[in-house]
N, C-alpha and C. Protein backbone atom coordinates (compact mmCIF):
# COMPACT_ATOMS: atom_id res chain seq x y z
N UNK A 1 14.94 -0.34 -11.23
CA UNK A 1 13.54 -0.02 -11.45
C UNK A 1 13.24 1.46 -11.22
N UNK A 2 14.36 2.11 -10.53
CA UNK A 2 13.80 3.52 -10.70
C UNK A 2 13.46 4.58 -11.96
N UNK A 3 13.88 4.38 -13.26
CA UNK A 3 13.60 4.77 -14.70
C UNK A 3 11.98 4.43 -14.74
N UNK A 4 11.14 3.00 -14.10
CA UNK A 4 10.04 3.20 -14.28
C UNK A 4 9.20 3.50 -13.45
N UNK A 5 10.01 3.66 -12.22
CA UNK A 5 9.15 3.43 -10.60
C UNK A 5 9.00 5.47 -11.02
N UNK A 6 9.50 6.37 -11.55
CA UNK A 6 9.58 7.88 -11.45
C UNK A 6 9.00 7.56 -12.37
N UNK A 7 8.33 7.19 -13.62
CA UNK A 7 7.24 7.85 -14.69
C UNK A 7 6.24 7.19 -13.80
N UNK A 8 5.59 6.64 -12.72
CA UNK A 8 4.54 6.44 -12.28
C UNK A 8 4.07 8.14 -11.76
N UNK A 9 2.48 8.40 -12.14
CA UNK A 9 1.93 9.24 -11.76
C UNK A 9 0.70 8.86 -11.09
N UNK A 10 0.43 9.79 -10.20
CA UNK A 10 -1.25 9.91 -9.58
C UNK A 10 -1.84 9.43 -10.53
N UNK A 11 -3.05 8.46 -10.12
CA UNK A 11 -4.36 7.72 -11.11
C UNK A 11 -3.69 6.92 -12.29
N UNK A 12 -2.74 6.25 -12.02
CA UNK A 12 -2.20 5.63 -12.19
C UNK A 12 -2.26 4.25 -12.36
N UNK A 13 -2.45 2.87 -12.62
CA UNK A 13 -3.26 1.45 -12.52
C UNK A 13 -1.83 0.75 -11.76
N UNK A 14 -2.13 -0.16 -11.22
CA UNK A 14 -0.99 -1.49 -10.76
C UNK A 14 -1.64 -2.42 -10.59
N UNK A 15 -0.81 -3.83 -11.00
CA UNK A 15 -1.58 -4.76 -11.41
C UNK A 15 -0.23 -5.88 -10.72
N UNK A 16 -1.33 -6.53 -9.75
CA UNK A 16 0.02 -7.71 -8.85
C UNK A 16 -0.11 -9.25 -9.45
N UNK A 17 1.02 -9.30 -10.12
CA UNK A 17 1.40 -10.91 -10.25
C UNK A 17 2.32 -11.43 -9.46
N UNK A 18 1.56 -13.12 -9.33
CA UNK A 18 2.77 -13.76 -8.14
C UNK A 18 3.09 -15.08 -9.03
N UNK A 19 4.52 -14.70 -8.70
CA UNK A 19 5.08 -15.61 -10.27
C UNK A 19 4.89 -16.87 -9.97
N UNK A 20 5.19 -16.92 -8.09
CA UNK A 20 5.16 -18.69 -8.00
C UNK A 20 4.16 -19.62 -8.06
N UNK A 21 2.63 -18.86 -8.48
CA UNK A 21 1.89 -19.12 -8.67
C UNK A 21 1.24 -19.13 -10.57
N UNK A 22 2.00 -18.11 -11.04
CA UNK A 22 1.29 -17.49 -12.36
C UNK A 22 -0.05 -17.32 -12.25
N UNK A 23 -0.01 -16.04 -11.07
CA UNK A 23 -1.87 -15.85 -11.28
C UNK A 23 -1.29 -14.32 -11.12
N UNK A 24 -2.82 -13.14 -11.25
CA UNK A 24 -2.99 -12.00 -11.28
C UNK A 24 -3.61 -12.09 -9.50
N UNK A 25 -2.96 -11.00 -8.81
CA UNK A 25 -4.05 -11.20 -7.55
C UNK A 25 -4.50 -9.85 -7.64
N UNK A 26 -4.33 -8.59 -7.88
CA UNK A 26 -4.73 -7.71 -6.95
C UNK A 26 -4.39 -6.12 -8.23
N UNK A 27 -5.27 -5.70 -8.50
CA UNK A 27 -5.24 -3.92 -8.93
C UNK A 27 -5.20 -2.40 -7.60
N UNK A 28 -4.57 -1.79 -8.03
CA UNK A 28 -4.37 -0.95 -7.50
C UNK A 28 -4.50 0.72 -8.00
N UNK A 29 -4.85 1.41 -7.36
CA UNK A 29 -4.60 2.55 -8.28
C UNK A 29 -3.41 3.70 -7.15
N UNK A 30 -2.26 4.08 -8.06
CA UNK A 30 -1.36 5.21 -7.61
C UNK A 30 -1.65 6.61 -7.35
N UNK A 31 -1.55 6.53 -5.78
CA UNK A 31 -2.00 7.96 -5.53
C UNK A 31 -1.46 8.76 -4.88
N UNK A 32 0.14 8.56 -5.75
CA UNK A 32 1.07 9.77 -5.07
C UNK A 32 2.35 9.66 -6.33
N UNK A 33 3.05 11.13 -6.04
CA UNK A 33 4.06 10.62 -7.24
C UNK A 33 5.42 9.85 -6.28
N UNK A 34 6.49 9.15 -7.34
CA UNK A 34 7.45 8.37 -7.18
C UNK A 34 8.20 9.33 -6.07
N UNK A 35 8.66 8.48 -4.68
CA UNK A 35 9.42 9.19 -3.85
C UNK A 35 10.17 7.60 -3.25
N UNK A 36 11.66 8.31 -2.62
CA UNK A 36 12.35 7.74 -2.56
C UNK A 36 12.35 7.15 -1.05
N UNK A 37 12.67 5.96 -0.55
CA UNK A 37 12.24 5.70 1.11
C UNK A 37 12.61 4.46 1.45
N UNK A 38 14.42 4.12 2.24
CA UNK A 38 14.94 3.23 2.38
C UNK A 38 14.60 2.21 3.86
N UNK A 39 13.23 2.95 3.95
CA UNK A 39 13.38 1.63 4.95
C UNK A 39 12.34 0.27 4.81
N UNK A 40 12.89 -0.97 5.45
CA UNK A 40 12.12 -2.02 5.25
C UNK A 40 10.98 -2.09 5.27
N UNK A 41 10.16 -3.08 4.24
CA UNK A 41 8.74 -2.87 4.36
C UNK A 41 8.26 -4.39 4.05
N UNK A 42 9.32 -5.15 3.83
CA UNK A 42 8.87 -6.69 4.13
C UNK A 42 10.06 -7.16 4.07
N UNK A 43 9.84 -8.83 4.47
CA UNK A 43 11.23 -10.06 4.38
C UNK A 43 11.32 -10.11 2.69
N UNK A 44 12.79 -10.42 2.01
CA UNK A 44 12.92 -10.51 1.15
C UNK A 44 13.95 -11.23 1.17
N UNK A 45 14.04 -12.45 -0.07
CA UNK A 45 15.08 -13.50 0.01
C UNK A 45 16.57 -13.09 0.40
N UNK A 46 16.57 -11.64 -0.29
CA UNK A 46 18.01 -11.10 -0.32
C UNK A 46 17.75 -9.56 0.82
N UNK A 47 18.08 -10.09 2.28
CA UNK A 47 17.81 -8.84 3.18
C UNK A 47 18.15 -7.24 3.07
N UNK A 48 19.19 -7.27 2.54
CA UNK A 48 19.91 -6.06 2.16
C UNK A 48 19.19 -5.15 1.08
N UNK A 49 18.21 -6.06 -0.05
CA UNK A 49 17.19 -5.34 -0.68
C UNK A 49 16.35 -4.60 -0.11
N UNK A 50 16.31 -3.12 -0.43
CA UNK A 50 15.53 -2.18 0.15
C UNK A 50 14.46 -1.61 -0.88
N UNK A 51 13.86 -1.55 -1.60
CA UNK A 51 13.36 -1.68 -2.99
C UNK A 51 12.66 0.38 -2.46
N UNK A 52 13.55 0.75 -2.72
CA UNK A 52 13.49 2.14 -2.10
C UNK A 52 12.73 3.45 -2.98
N UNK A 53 12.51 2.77 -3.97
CA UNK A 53 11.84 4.01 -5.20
C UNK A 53 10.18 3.52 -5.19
N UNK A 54 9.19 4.05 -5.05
CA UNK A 54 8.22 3.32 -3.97
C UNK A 54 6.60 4.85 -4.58
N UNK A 55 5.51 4.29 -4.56
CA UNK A 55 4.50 5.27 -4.65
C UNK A 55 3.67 4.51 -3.86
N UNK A 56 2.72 5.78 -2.92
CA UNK A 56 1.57 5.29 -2.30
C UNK A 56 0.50 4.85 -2.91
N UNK A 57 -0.35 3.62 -2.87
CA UNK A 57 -1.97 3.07 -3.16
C UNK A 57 -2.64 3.28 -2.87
N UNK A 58 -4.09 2.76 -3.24
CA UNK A 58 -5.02 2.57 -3.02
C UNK A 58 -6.02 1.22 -4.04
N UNK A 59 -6.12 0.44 -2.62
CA UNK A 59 -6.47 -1.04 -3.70
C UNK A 59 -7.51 -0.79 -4.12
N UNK A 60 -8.09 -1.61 -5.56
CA UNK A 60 -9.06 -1.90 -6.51
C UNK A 60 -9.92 -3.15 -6.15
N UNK A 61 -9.01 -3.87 -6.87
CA UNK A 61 -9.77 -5.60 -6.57
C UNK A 61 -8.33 -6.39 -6.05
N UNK A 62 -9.09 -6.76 -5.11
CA UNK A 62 -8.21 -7.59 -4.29
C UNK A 62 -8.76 -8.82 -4.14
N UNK A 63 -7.75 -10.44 -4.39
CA UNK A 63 -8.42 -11.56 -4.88
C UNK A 63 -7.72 -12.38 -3.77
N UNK A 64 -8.43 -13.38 -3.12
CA UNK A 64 -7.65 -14.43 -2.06
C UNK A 64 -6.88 -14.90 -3.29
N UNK A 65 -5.34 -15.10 -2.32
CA UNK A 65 -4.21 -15.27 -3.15
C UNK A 65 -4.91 -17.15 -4.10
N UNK A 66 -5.58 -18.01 -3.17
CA UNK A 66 -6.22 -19.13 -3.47
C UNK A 66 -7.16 -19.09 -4.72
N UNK A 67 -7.85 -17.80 -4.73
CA UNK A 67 -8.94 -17.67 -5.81
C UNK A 67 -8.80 -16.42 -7.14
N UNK A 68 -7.19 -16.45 -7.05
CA UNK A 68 -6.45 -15.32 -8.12
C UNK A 68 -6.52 -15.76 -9.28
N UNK A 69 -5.96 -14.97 -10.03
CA UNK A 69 -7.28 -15.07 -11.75
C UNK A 69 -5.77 -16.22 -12.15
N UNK A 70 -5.91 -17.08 -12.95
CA UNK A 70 -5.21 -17.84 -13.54
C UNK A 70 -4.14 -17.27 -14.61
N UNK A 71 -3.07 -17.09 -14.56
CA UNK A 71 -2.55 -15.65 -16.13
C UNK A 71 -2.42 -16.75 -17.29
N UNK A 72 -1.87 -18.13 -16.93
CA UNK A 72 -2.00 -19.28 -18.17
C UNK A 72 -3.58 -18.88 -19.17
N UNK A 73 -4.74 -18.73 -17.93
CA UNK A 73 -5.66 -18.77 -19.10
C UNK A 73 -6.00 -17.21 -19.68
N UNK A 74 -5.02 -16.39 -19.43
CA UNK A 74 -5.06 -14.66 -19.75
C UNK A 74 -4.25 -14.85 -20.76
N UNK A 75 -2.97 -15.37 -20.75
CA UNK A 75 -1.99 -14.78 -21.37
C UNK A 75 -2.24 -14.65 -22.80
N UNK A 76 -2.30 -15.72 -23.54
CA UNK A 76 -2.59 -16.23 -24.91
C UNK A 76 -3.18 -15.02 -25.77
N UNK A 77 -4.22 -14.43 -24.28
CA UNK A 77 -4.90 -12.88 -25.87
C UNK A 77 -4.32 -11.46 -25.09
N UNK A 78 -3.29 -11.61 -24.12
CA UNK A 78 -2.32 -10.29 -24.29
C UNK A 78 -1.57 -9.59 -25.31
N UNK A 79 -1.47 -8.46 -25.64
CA UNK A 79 -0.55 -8.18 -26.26
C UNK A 79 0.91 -7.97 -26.05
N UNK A 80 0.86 -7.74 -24.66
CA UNK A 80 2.10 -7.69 -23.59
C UNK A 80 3.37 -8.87 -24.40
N UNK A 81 2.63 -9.68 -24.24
CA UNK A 81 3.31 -11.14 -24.05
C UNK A 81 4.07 -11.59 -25.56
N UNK A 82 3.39 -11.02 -26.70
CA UNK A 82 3.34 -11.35 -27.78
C UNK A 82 5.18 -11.04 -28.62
N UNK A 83 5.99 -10.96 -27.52
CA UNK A 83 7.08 -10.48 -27.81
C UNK A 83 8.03 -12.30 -27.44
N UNK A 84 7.34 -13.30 -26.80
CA UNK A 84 7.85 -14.05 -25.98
C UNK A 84 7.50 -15.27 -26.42
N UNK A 85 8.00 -16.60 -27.08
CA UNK A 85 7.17 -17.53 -27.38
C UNK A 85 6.41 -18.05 -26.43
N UNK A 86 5.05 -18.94 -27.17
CA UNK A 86 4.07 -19.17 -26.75
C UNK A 86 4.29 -20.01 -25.23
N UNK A 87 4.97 -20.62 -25.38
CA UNK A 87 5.77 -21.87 -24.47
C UNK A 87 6.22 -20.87 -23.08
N UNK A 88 6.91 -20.25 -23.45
CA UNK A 88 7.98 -19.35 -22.35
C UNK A 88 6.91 -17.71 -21.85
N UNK A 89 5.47 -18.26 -22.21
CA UNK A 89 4.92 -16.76 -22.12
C UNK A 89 4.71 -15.81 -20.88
N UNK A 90 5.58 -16.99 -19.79
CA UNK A 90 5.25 -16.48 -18.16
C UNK A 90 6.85 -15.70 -18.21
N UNK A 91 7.61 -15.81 -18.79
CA UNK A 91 9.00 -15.06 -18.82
C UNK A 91 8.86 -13.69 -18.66
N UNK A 92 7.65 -13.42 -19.59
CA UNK A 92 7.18 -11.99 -19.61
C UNK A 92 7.04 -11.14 -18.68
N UNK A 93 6.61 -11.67 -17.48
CA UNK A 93 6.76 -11.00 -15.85
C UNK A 93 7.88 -11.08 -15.06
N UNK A 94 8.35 -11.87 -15.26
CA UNK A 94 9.81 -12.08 -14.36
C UNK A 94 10.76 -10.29 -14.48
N UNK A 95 10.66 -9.95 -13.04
CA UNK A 95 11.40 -8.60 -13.18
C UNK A 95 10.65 -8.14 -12.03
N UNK A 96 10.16 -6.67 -11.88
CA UNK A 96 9.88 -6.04 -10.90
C UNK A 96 8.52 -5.23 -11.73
N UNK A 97 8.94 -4.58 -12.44
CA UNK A 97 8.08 -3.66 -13.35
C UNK A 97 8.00 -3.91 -14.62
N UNK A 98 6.61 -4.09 -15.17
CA UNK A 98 6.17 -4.09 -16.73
C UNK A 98 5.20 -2.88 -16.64
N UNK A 99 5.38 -2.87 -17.58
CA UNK A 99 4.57 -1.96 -18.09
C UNK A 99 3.06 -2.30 -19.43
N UNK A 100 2.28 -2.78 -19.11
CA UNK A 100 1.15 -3.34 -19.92
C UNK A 100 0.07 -2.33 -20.62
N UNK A 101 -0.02 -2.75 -22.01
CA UNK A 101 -1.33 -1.63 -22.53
C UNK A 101 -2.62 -1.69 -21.74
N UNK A 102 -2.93 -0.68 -21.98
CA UNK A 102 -4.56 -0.25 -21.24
C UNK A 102 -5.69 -1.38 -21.51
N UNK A 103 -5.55 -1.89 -22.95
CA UNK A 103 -6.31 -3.00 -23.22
C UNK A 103 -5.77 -4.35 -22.50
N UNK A 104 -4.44 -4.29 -21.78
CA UNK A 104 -4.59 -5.99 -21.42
C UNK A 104 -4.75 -5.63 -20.18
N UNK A 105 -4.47 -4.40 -19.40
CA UNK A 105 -4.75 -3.85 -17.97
C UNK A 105 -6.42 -4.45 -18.50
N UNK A 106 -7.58 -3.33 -18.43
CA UNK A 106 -8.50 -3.69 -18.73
C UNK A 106 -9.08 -4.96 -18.66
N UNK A 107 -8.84 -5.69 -19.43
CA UNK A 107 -8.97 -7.17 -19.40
C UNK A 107 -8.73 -7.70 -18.82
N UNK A 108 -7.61 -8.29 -18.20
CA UNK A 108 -7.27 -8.50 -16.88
C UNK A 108 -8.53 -8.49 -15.79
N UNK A 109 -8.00 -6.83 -15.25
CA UNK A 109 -9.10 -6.28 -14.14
C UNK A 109 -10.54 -6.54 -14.23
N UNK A 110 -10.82 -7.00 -15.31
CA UNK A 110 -12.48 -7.30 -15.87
C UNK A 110 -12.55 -8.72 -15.43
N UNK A 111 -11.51 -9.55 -15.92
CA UNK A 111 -11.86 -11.04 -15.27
C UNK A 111 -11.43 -11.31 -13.72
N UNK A 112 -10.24 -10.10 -13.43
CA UNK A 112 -10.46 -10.17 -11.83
C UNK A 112 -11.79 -9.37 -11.18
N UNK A 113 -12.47 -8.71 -11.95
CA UNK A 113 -13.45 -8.54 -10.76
C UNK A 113 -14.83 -9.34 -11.27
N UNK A 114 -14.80 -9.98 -12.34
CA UNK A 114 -15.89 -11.25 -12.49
C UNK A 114 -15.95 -12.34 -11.07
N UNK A 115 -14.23 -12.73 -11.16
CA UNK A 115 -13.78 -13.79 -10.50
C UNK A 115 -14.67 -13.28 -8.24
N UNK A 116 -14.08 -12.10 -8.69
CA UNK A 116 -14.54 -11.54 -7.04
C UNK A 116 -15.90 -11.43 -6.90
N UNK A 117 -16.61 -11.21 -7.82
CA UNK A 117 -18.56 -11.00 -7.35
C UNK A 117 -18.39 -12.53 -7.95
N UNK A 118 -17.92 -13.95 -8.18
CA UNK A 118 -18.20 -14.95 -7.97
C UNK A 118 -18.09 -15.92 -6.54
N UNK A 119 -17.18 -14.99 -5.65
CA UNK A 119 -16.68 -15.49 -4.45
C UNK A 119 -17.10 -14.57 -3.61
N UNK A 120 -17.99 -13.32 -3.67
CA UNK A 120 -18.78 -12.83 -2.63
C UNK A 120 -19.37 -13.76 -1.68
C-alpha cells in the first residue's frame, strides 16, 4: 500500500469501511503528507503487521459502528464498483486502499451525514 499511502496529500478525503459488517462508518480529512512509522498502533490478526506508511487526520462524520450507513444500499449507484459483478459488489473493498471518485466520495458522505443529524 505504500504506491497509494505516498500520493495521499493534505485536504485530502478518507472514507472507513468495515467489511465484516459492509457498512461505511466514518470520513476523514488528511492533514499531513505520507510518512513512514513502524510502531504499533492496534491488535491485528497477523501481529507482526506494522502497516507503517501512515498520514495524520482529522475526523468528518463519525457514525456508531451500530448506526453506519449500509454500503449494500450505496453500492448499486457507485461508479467505483461498476468494474465487479452485481452479486460480488462488496469484493470491491477487500484490500487496504481504494481509491473512489469524488462523486461516490460525495455521496456516500451525504448519506453519512443525513444518517448522523438523524441520530442526534
Amino acid at each position: 500500500n505504500r504506491r497509494k499511502a505516498v500520493r495521499m496529500t493534505e485536504n485530502d478525503r478518507v472514507l472507513y469501511y468495515i467489511k465484516e459488517l459492509r457498512s461505511f462508518s466514518a470520513t476523514a480529512t488528511v492533514t499531513s503528507e505520507c510518512f513512514e512509522d513502524n510502531s504499533k498502533i492496534w491488535e491485528n490478526y497477523n501481529s507482526d503487521e506494522k502497516f507503517p506508511f501512515r498520514v495524520n487526520i482529522e475526523p468528518n462524520v463519525v457514525l456508531n459502528v451500530e448506526k453506519s450507513l449500509d454500503a449494500l444500499q450505496i453500492a448499486p449507484t457507485m461508479e467505483y464498483i461498476k468494474k465487479w459483478p452485481p452479486e460480488w459488489w462488496y469484493m470491491a473493498f477487500y484490500g487496504m486502499l481504494h481509491i473512489l471518485s469524488q462523486r461516490d466520495f460525495n455521496f456516500i458522505e451525504s448519506e453519512m451525514n443525513r444518517i448522523y443529524r438523524l441520530n442526534i
